[in-house]
N, C-alpha and C. Protein backbone atom coordinates (compact mmCIF):
# COMPACT_ATOMS: atom_id res chain seq x y z
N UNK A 1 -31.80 -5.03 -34.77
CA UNK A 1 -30.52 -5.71 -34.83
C UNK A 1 -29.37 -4.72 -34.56
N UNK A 2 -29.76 -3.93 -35.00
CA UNK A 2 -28.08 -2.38 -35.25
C UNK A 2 -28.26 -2.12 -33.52
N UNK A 3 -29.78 -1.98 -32.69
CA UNK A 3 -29.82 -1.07 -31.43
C UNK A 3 -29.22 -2.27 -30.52
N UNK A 4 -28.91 -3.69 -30.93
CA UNK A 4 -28.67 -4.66 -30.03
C UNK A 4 -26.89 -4.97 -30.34
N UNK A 5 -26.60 -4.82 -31.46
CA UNK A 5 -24.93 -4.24 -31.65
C UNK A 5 -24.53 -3.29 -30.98
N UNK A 6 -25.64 -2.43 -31.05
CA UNK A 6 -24.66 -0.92 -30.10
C UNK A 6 -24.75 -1.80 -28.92
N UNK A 7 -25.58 -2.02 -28.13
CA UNK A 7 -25.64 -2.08 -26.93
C UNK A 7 -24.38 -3.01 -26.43
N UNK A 8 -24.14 -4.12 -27.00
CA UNK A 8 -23.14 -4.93 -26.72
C UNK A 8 -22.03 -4.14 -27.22
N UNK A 9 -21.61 -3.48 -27.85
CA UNK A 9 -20.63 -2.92 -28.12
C UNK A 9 -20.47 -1.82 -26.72
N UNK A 10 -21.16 -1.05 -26.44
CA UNK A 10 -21.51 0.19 -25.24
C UNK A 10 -21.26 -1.08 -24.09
N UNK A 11 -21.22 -1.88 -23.66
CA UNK A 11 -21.48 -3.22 -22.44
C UNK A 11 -20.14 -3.67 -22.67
N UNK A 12 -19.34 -4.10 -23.76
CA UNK A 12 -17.97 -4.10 -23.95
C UNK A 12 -16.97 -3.49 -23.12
N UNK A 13 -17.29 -2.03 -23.95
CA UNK A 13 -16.38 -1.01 -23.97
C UNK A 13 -16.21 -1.06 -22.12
N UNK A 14 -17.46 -0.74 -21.73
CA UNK A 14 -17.98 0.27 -20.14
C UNK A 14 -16.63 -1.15 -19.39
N UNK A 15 -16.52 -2.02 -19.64
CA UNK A 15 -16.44 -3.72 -19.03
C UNK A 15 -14.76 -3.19 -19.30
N UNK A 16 -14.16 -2.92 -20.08
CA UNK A 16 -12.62 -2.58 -20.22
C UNK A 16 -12.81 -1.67 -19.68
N UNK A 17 -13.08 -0.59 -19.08
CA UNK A 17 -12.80 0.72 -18.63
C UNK A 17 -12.91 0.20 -17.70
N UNK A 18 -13.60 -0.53 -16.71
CA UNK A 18 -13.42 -0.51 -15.08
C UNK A 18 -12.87 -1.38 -15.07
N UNK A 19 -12.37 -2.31 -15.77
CA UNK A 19 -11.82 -3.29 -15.10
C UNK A 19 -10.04 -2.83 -14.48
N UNK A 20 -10.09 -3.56 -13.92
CA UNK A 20 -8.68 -2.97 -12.89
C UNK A 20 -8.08 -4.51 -12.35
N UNK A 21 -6.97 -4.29 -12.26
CA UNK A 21 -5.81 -5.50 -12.18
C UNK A 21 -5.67 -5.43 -10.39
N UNK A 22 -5.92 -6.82 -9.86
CA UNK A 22 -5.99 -6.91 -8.65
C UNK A 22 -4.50 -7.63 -8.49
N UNK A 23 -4.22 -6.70 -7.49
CA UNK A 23 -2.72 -6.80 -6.84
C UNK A 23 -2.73 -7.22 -5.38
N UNK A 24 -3.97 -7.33 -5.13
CA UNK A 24 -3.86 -7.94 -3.77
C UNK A 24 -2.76 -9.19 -3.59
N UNK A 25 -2.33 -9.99 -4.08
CA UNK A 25 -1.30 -11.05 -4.06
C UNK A 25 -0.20 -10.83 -4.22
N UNK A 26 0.09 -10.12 -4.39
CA UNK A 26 1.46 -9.01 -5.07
C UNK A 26 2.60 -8.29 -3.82
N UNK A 27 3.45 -8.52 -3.55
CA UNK A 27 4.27 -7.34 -2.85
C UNK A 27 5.00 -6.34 -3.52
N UNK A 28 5.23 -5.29 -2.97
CA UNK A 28 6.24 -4.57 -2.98
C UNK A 28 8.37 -5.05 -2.67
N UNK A 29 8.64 -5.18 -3.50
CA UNK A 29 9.71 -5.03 -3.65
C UNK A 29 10.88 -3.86 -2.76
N UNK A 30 11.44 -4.30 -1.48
CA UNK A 30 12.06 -3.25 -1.27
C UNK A 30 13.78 -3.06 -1.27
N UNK A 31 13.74 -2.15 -1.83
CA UNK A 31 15.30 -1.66 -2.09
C UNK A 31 16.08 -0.86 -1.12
N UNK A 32 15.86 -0.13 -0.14
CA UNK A 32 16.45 0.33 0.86
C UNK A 32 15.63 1.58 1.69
N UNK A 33 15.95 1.56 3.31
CA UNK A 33 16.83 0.93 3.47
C UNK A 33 16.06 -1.08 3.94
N UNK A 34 17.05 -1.78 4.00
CA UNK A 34 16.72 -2.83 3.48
C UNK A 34 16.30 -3.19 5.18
N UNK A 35 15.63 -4.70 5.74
CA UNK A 35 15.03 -4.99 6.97
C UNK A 35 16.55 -5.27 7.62
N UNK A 36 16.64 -4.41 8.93
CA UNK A 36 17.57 -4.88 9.81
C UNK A 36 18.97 -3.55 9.43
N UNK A 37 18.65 -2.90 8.88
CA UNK A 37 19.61 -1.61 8.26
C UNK A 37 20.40 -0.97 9.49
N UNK A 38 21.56 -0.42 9.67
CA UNK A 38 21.81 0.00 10.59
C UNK A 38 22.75 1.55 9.77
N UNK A 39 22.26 2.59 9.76
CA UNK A 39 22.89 3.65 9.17
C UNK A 39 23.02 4.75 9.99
N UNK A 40 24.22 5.33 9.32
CA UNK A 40 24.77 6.56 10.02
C UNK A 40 24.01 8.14 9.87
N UNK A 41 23.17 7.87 8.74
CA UNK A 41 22.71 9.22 8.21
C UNK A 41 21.82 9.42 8.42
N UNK A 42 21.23 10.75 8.83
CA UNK A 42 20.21 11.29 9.28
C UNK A 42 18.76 11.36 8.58
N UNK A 43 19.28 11.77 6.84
CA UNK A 43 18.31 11.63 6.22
C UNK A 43 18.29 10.30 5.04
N UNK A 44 17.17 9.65 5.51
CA UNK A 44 16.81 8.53 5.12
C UNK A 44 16.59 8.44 3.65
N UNK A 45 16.53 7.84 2.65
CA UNK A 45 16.43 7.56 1.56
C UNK A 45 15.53 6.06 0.86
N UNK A 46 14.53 6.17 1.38
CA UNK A 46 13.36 4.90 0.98
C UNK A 46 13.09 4.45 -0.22
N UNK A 47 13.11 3.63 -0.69
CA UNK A 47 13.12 3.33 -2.05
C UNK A 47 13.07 1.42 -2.59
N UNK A 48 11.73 1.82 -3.55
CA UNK A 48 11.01 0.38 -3.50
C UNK A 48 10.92 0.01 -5.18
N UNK A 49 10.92 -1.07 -5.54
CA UNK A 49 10.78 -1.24 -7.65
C UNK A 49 9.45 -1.11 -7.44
N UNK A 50 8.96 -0.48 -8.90
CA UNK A 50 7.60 0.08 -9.15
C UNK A 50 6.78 -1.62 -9.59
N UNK A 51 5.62 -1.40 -9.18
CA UNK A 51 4.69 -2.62 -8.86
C UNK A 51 3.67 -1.77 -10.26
N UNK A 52 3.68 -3.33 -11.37
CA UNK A 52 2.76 -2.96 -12.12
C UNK A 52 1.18 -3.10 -12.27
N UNK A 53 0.81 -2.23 -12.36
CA UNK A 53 -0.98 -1.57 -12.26
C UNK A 53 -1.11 -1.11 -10.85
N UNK A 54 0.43 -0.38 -9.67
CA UNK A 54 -0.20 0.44 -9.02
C UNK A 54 -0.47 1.53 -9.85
N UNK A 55 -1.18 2.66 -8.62
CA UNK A 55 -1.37 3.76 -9.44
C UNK A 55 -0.70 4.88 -7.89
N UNK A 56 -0.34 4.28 -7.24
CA UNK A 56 0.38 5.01 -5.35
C UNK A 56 0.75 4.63 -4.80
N UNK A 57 1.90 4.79 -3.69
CA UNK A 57 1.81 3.68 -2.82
C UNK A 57 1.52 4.64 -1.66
N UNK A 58 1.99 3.80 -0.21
CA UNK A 58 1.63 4.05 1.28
C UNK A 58 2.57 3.52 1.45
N UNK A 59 3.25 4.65 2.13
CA UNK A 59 4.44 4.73 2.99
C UNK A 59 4.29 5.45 4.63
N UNK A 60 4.37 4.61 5.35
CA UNK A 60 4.31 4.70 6.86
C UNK A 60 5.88 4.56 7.78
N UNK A 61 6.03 5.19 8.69
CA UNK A 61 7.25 5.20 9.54
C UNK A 61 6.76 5.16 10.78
N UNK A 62 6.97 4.70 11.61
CA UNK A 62 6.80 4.39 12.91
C UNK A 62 8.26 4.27 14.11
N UNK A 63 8.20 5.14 15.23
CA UNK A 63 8.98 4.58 16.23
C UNK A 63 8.40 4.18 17.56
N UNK A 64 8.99 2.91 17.78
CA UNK A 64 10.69 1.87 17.51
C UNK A 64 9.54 0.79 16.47
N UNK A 65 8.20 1.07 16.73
CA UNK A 65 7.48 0.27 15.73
C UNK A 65 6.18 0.05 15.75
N UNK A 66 5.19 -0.48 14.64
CA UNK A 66 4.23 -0.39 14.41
C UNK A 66 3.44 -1.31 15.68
N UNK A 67 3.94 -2.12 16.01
CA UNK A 67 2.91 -2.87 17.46
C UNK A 67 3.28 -1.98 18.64
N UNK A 68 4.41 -1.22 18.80
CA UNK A 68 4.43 -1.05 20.00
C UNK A 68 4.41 0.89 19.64
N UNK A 69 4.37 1.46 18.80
CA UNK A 69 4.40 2.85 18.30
C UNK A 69 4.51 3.89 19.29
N UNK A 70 5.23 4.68 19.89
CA UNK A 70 5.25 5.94 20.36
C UNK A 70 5.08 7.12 19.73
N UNK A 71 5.64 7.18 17.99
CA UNK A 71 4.86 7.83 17.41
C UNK A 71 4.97 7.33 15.96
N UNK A 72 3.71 7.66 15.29
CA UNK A 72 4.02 7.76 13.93
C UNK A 72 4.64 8.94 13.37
N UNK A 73 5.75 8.70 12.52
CA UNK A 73 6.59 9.55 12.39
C UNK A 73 6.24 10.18 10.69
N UNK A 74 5.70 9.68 9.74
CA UNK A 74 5.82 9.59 8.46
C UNK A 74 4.24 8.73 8.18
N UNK A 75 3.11 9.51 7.28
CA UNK A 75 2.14 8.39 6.84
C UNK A 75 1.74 9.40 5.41
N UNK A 76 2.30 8.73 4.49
CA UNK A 76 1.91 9.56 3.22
C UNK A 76 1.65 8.77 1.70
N UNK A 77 0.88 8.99 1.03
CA UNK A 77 0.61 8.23 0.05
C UNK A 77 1.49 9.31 -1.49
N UNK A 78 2.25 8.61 -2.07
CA UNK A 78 2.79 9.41 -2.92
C UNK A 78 2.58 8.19 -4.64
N UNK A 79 2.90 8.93 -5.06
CA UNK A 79 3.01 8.36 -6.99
C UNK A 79 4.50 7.64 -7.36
N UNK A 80 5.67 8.32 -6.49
CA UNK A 80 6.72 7.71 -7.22
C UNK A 80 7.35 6.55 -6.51
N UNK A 81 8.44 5.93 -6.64
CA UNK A 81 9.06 4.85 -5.79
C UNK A 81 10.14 5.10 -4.97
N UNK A 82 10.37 6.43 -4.62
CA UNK A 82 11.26 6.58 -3.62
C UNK A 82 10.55 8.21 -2.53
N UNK A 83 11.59 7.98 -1.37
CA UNK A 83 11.13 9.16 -0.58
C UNK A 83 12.07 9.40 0.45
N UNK A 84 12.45 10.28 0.86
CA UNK A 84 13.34 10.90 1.56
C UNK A 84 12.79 11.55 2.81
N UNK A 85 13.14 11.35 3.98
CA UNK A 85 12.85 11.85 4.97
C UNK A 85 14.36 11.35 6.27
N UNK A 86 14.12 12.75 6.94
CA UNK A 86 15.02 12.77 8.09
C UNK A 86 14.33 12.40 9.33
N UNK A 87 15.15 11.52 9.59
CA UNK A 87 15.15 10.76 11.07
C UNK A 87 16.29 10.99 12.72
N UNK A 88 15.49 11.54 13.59
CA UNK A 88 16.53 11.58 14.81
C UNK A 88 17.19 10.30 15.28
N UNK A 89 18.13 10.08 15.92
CA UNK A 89 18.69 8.64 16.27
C UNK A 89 17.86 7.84 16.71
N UNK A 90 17.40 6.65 16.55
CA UNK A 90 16.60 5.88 17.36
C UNK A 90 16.32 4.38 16.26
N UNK A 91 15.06 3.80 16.93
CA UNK A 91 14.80 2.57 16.09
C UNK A 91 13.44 2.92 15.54
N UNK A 92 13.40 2.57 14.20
CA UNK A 92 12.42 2.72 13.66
C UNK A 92 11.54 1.59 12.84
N UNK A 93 10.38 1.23 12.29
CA UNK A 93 10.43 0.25 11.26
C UNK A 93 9.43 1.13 10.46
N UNK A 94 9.47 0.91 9.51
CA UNK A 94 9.10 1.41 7.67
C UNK A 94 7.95 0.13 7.11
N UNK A 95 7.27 0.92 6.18
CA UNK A 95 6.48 -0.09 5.72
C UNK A 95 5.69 0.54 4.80
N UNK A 96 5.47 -0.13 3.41
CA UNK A 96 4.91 0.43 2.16
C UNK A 96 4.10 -0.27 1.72
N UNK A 97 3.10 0.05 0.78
CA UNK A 97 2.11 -0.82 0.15
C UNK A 97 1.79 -0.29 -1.15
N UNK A 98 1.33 -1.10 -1.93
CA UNK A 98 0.98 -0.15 -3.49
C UNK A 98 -0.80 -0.23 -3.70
N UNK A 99 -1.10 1.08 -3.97
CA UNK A 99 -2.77 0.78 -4.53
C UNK A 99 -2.91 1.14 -5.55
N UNK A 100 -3.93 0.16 -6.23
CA UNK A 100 -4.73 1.21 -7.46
C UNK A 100 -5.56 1.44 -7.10
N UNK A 101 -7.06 1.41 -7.99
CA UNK A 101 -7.86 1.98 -8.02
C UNK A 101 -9.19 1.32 -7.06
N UNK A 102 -8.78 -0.37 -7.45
CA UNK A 102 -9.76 -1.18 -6.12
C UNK A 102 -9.18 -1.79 -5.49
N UNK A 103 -7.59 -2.24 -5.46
CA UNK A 103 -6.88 -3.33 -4.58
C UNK A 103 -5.78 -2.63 -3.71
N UNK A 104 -5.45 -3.10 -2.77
CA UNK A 104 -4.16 -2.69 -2.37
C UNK A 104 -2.82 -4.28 -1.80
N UNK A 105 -2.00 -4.34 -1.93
CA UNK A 105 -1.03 -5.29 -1.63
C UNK A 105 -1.12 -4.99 -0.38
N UNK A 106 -0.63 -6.17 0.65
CA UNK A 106 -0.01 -6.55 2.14
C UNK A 106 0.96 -5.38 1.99
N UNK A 107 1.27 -4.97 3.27
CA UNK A 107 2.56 -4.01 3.61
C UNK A 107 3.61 -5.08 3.50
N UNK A 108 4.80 -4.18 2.86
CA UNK A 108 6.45 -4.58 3.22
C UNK A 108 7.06 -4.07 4.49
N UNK A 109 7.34 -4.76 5.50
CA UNK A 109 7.95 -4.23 6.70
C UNK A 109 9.03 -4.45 6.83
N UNK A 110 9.96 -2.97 7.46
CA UNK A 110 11.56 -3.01 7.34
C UNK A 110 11.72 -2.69 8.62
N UNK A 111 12.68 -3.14 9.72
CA UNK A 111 13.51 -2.31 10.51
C UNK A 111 14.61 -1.53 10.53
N UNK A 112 14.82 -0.64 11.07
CA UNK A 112 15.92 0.54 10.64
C UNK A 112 16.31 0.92 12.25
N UNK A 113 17.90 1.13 12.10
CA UNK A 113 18.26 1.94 12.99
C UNK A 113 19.27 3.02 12.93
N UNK A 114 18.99 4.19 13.24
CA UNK A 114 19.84 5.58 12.99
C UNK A 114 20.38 5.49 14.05
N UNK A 115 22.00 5.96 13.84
CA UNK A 115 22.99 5.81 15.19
C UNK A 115 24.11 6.89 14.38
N UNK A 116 24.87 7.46 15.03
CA UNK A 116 26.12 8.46 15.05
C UNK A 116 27.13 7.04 14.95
């Protein structure tokens, strides 16, 4: 009786430890710069509200854009909700996603354009 308590207790426990919150349905929230942006400044300032039970997101930059790409400019997976990077004049579009540990959300896609 006691070796069939542990066991369900040990089958419990193991069952909360992997389990993981699926965010596949979920977006990212984005805060700037926002879709259709048109800014003067060189260095960019990306920044998204934190999505609960990521544990990273994916942040990609592309010019003039992801279907038609000449280059990828930016592909980095980081921990916090913002990121900074400098951009030469041109058109760009942006796009983030959050993962944990088994899911990841749809990308958020932004267009951006840097101009003097």
């Amino acid at each position: 009786m006691i070796l069939i308590l542990f066991f369900c207790c040990v089958i419990f426990s193991c069952e909360d430890l992997i389990e993981v919150e699926d965010i596949s349905n979920e977006s990212v929230n984005v805060l700037a710069p926002v879709d259709n942006s048109v800014v003067s400044e060189s260095t960019i300032n990306f920044s998204w509200q934190p999505l609960e039970y990521a544990d990273s997101y994916q942040l990609q930059v592309a010019q003039p854009s992801f279907e038609n790409a000449i280059l990828i400019v930016e592909d980095s997976t980081i921990t916090t909700t913002n990121f900074s990077r400098t951009l030469e004049n041109g058109n760009y579009q942006w796009r983030i996603k959050a993962i944990n540990f088994a899911y990841e959300t749809p990308y958020s896609t932004q267009n951006l354009t840097i101009e003097d």
